[in-house]
PDB file of N, CA and C in Angstrom:
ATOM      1  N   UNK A   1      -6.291 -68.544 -59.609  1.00  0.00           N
ATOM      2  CA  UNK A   1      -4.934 -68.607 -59.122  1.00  0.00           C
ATOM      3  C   UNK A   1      -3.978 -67.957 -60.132  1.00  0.00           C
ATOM      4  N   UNK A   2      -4.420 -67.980 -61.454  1.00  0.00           N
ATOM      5  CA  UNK A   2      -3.423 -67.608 -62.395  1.00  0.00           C
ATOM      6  C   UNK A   2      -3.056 -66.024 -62.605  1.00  0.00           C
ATOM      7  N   UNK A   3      -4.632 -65.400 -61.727  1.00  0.00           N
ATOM      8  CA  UNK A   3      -4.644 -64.091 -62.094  1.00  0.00           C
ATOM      9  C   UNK A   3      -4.088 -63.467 -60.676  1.00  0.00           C
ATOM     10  N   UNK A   4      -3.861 -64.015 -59.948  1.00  0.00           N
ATOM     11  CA  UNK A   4      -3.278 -64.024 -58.282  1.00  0.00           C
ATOM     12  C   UNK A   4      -1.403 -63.584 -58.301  1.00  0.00           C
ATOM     13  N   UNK A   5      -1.339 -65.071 -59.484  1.00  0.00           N
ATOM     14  CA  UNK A   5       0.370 -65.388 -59.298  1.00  0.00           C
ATOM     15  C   UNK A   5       0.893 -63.638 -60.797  1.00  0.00           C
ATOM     16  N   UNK A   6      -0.161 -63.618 -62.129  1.00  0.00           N
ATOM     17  CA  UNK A   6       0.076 -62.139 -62.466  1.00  0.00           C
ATOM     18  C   UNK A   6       0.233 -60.986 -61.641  1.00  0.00           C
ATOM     19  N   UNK A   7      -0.530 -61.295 -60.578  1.00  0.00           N
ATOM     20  CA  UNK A   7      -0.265 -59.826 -59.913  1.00  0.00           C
ATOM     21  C   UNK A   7       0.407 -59.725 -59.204  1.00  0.00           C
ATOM     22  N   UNK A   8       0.804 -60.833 -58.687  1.00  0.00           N
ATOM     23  CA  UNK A   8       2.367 -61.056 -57.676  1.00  0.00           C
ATOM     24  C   UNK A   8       3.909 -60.380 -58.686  1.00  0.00           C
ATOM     25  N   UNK A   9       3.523 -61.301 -59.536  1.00  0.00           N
ATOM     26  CA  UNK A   9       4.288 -60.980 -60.487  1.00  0.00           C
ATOM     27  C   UNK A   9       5.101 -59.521 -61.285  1.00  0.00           C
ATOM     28  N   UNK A  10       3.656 -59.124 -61.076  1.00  0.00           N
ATOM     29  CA  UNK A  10       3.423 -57.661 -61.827  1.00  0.00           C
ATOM     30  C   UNK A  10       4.087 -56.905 -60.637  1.00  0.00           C
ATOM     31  N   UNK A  11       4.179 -56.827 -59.347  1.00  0.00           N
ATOM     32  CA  UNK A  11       3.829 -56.106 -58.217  1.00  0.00           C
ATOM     33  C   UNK A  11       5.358 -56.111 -58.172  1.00  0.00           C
ATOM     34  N   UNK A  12       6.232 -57.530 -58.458  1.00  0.00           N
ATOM     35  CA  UNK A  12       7.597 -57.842 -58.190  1.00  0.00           C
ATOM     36  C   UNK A  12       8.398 -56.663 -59.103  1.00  0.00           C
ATOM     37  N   UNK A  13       8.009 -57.021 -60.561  1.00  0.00           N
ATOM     38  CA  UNK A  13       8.497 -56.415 -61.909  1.00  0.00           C
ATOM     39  C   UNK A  13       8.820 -54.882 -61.381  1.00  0.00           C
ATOM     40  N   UNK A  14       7.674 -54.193 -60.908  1.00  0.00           N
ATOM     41  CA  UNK A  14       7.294 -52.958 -60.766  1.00  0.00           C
ATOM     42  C   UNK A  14       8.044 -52.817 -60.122  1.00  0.00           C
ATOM     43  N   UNK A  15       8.680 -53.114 -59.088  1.00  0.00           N
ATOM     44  CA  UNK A  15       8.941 -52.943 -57.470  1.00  0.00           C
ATOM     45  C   UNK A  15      10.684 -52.693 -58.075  1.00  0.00           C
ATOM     46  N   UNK A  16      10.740 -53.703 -58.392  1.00  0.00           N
ATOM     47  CA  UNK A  16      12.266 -54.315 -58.822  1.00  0.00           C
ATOM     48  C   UNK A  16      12.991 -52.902 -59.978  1.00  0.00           C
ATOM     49  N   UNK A  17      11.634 -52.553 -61.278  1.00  0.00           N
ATOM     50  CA  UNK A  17      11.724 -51.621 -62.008  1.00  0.00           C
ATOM     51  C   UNK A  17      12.455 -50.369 -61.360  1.00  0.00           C
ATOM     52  N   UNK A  18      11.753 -50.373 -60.230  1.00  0.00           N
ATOM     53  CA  UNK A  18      11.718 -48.571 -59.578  1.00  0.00           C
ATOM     54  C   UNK A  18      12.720 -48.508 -59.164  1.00  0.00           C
ATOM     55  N   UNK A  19      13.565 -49.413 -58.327  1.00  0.00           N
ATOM     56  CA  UNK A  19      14.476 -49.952 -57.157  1.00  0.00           C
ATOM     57  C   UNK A  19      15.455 -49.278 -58.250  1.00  0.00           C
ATOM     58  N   UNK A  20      15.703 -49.895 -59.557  1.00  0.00           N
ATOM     59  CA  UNK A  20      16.645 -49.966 -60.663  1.00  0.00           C
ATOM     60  C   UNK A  20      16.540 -48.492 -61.068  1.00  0.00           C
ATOM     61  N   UNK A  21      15.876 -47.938 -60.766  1.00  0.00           N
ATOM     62  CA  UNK A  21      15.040 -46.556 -61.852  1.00  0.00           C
ATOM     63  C   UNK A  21      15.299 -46.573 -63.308  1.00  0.00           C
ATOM     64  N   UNK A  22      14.528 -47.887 -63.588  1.00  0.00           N
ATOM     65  CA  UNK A  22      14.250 -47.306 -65.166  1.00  0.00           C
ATOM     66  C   UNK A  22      12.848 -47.218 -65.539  1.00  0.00           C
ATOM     67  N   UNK A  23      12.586 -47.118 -66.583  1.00  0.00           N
ATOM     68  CA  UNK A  23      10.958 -46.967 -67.241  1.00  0.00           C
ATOM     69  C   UNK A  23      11.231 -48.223 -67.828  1.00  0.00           C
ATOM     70  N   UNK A  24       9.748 -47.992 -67.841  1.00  0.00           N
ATOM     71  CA  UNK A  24       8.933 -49.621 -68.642  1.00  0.00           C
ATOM     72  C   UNK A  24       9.835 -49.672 -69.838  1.00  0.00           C
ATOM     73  N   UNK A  25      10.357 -48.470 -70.663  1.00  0.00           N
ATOM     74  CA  UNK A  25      10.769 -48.189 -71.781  1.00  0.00           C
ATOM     75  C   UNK A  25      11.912 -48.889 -71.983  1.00  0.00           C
ATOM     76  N   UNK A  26      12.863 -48.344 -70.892  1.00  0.00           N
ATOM     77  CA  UNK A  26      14.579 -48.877 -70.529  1.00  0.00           C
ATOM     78  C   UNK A  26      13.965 -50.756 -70.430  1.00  0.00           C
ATOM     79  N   UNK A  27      12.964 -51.571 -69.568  1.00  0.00           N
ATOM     80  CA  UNK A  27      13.247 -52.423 -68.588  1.00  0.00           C
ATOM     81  C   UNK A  27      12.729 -53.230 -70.771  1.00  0.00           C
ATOM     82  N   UNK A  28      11.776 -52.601 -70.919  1.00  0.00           N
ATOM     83  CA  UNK A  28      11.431 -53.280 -72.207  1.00  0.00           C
ATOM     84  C   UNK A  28      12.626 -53.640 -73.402  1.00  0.00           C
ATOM     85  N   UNK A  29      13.351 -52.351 -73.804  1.00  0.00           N
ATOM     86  CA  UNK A  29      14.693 -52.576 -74.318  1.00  0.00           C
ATOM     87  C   UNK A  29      15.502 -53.416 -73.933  1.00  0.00           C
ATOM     88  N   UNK A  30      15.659 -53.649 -72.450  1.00  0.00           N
ATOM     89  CA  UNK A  30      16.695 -54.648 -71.786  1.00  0.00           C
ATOM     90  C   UNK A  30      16.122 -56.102 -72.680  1.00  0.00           C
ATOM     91  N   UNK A  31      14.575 -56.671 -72.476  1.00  0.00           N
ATOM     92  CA  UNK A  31      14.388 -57.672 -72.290  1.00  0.00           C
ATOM     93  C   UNK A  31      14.032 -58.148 -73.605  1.00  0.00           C
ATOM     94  N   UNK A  32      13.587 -57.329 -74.324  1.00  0.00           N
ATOM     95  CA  UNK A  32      13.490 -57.211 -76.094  1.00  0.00           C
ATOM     96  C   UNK A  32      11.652 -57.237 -76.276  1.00  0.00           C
ATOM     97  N   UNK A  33      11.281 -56.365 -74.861  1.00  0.00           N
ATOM     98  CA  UNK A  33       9.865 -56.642 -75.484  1.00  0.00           C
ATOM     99  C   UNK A  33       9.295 -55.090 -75.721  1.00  0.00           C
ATOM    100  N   UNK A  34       7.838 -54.701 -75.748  1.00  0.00           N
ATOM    101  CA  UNK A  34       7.818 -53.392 -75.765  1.00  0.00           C
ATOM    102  C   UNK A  34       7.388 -52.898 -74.357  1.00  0.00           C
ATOM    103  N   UNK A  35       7.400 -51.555 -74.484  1.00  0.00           N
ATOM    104  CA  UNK A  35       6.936 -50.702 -73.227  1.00  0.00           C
ATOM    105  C   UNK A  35       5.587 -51.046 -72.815  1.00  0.00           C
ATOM    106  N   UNK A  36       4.293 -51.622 -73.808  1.00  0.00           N
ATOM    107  CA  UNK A  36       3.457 -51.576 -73.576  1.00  0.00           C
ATOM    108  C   UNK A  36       3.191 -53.307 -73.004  1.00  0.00           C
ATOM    109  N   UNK A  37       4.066 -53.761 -73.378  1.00  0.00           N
ATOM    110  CA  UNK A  37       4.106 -55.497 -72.757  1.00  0.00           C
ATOM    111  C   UNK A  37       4.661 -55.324 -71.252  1.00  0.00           C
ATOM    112  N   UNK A  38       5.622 -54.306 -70.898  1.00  0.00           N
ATOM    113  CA  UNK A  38       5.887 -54.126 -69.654  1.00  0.00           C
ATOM    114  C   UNK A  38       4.697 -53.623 -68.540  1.00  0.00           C
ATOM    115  N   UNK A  39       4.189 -52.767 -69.112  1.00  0.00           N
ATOM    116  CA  UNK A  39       3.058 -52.309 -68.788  1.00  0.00           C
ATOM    117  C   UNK A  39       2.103 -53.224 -68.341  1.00  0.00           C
ATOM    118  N   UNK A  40       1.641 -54.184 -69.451  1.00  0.00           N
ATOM    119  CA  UNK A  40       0.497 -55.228 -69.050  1.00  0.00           C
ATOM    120  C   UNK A  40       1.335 -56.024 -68.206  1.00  0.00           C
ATOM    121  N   UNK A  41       2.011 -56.695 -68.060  1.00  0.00           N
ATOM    122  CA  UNK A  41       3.235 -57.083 -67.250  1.00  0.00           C
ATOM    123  C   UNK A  41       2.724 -56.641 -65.719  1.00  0.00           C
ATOM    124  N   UNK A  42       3.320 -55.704 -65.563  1.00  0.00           N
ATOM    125  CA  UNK A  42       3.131 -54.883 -64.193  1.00  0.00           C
ATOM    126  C   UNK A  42       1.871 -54.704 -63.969  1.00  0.00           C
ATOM    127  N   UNK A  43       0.790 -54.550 -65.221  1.00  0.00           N
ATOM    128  CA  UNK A  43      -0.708 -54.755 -64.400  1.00  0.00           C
ATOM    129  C   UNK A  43      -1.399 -56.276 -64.238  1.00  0.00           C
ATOM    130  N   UNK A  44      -0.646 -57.130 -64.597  1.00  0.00           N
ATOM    131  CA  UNK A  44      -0.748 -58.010 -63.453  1.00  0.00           C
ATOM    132  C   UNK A  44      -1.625 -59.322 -64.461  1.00  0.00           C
ATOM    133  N   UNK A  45      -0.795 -58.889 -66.282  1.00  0.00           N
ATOM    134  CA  UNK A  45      -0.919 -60.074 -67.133  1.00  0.00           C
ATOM    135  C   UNK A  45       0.503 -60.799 -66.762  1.00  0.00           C
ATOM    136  N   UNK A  46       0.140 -62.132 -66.700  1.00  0.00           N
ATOM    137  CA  UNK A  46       1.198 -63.515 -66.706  1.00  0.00           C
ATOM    138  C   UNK A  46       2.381 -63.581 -67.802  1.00  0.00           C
ATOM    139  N   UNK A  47       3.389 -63.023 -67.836  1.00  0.00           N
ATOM    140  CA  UNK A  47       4.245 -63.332 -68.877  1.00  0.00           C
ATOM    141  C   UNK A  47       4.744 -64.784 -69.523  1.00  0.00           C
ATOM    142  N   UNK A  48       4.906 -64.665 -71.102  1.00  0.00           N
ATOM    143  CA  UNK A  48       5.545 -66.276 -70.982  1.00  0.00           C
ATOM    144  C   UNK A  48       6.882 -65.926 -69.886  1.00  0.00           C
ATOM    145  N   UNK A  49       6.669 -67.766 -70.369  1.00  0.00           N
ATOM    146  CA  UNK A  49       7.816 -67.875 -69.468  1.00  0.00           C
ATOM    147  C   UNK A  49       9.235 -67.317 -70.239  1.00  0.00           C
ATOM    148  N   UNK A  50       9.764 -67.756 -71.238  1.00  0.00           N
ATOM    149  CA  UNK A  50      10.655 -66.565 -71.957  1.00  0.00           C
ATOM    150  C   UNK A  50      10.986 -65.232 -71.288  1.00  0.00           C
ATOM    151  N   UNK A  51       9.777 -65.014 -71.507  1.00  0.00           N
ATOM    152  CA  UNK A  51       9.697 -63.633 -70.625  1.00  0.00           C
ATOM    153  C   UNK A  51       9.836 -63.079 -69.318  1.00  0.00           C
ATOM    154  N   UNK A  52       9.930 -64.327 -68.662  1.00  0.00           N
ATOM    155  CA  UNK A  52       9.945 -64.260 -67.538  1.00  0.00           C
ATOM    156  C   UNK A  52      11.069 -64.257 -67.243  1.00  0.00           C
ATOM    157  N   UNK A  53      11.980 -65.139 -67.990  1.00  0.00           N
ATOM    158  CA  UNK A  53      13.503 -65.497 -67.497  1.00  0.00           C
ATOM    159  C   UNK A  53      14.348 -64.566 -68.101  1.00  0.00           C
ATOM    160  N   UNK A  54      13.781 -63.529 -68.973  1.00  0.00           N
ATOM    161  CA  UNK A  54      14.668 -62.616 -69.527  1.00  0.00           C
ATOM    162  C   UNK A  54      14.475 -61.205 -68.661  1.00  0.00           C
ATOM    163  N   UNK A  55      13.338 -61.368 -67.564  1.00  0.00           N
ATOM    164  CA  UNK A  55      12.840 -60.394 -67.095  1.00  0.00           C
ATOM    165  C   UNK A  55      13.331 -60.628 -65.881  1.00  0.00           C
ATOM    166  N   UNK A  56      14.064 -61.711 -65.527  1.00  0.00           N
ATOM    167  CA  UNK A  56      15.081 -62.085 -64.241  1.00  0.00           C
ATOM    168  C   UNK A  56      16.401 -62.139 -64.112  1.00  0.00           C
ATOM    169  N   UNK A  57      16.503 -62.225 -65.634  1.00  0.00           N
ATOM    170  CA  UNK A  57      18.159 -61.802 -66.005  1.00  0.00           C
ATOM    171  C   UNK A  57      18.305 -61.066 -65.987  1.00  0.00           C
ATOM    172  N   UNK A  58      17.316 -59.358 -66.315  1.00  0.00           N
ATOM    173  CA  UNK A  58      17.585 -58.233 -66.197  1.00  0.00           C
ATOM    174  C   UNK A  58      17.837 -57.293 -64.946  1.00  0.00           C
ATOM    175  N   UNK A  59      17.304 -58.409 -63.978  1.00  0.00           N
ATOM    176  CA  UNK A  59      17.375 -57.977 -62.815  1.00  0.00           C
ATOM    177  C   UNK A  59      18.258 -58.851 -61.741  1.00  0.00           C
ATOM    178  N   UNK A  60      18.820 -59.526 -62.664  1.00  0.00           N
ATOM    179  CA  UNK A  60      20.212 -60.305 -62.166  1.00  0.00           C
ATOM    180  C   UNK A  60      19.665 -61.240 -60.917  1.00  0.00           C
ATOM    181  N   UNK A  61      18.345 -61.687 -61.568  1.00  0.00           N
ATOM    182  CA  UNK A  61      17.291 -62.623 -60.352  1.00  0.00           C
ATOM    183  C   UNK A  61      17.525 -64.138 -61.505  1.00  0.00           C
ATOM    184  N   UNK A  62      17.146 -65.020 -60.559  1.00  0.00           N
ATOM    185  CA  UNK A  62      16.864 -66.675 -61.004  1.00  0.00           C
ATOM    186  C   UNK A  62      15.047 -66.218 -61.269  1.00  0.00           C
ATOM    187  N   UNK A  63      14.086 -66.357 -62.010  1.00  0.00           N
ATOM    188  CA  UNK A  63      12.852 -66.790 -62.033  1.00  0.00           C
ATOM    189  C   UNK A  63      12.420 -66.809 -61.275  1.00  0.00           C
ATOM    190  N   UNK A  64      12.408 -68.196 -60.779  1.00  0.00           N
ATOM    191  CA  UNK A  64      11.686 -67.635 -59.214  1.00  0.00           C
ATOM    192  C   UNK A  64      11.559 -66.931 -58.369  1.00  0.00           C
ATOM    193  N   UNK A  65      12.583 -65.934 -58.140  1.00  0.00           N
ATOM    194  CA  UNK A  65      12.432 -65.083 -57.429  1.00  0.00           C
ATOM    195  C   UNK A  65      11.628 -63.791 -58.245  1.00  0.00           C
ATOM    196  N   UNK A  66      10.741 -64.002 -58.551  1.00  0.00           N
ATOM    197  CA  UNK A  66       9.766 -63.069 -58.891  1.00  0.00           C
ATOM    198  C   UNK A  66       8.588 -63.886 -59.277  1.00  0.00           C
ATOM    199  N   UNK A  67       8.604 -65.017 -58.612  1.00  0.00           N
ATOM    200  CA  UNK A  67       7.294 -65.758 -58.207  1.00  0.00           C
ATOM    201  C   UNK A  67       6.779 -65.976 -56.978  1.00  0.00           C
ATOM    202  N   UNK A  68       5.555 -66.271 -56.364  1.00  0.00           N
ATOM    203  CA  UNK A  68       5.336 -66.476 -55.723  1.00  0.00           C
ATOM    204  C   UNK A  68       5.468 -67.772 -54.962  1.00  0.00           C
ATOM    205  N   UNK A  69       5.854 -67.509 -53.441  1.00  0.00           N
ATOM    206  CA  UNK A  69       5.890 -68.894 -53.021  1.00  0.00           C
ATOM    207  C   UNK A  69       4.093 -69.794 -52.774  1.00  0.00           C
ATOM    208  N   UNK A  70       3.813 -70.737 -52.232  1.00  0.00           N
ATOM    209  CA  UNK A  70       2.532 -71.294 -52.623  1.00  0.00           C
ATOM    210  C   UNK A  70       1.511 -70.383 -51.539  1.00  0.00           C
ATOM    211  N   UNK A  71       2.507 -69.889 -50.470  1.00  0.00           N
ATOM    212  CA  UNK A  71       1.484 -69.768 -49.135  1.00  0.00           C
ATOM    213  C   UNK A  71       1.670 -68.251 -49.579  1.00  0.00           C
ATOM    214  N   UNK A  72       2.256 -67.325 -50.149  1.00  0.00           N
ATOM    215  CA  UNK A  72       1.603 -66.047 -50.909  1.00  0.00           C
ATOM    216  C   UNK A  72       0.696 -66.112 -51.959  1.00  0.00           C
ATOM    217  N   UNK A  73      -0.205 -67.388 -52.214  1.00  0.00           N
ATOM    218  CA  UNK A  73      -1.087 -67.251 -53.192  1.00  0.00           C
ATOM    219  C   UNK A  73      -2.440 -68.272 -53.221  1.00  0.00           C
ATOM    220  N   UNK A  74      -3.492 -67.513 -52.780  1.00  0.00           N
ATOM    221  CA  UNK A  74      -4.794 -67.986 -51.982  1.00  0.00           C
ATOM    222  C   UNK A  74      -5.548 -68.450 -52.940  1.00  0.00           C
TER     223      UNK A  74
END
């Protein structure tokens, strides 16, 4: 399940990234992590949670909304 709700996750980040048009580079600077944490990120490693909420502020989202609800995740 954990590697389910990463790739939801990852799929959101990405999605949300492009929408914005920045690079992993720009979205990493925003959030204070690196390009290559964005990267694993979007391939569909679990961020802390830290990370998560700084990665929802950047996108002017609450957390959850770049989680999955229960019945998107089998």
């Amino acid at each position: 399940m954990r590697q389910e709700i990463g790739r939801f996750v990852g799929e959101q980040v990405a999605a949300r990234r492009h929408a914005m048009r920045w690079s992993q580079a720009n979205l990493g600077e925003k959030v204070g992590i690196s390009r290559q944490a964005v990267q694993q990120i979007e391939g569909g490693q679990l961020p802390a949670f830290q990370t998560l909420y700084a990665l929802a502020a950047a996108f002017g989202l609450e957390p959850a909304d770049l989680m999955p609800t229960r019945k998107q995740v089998k």
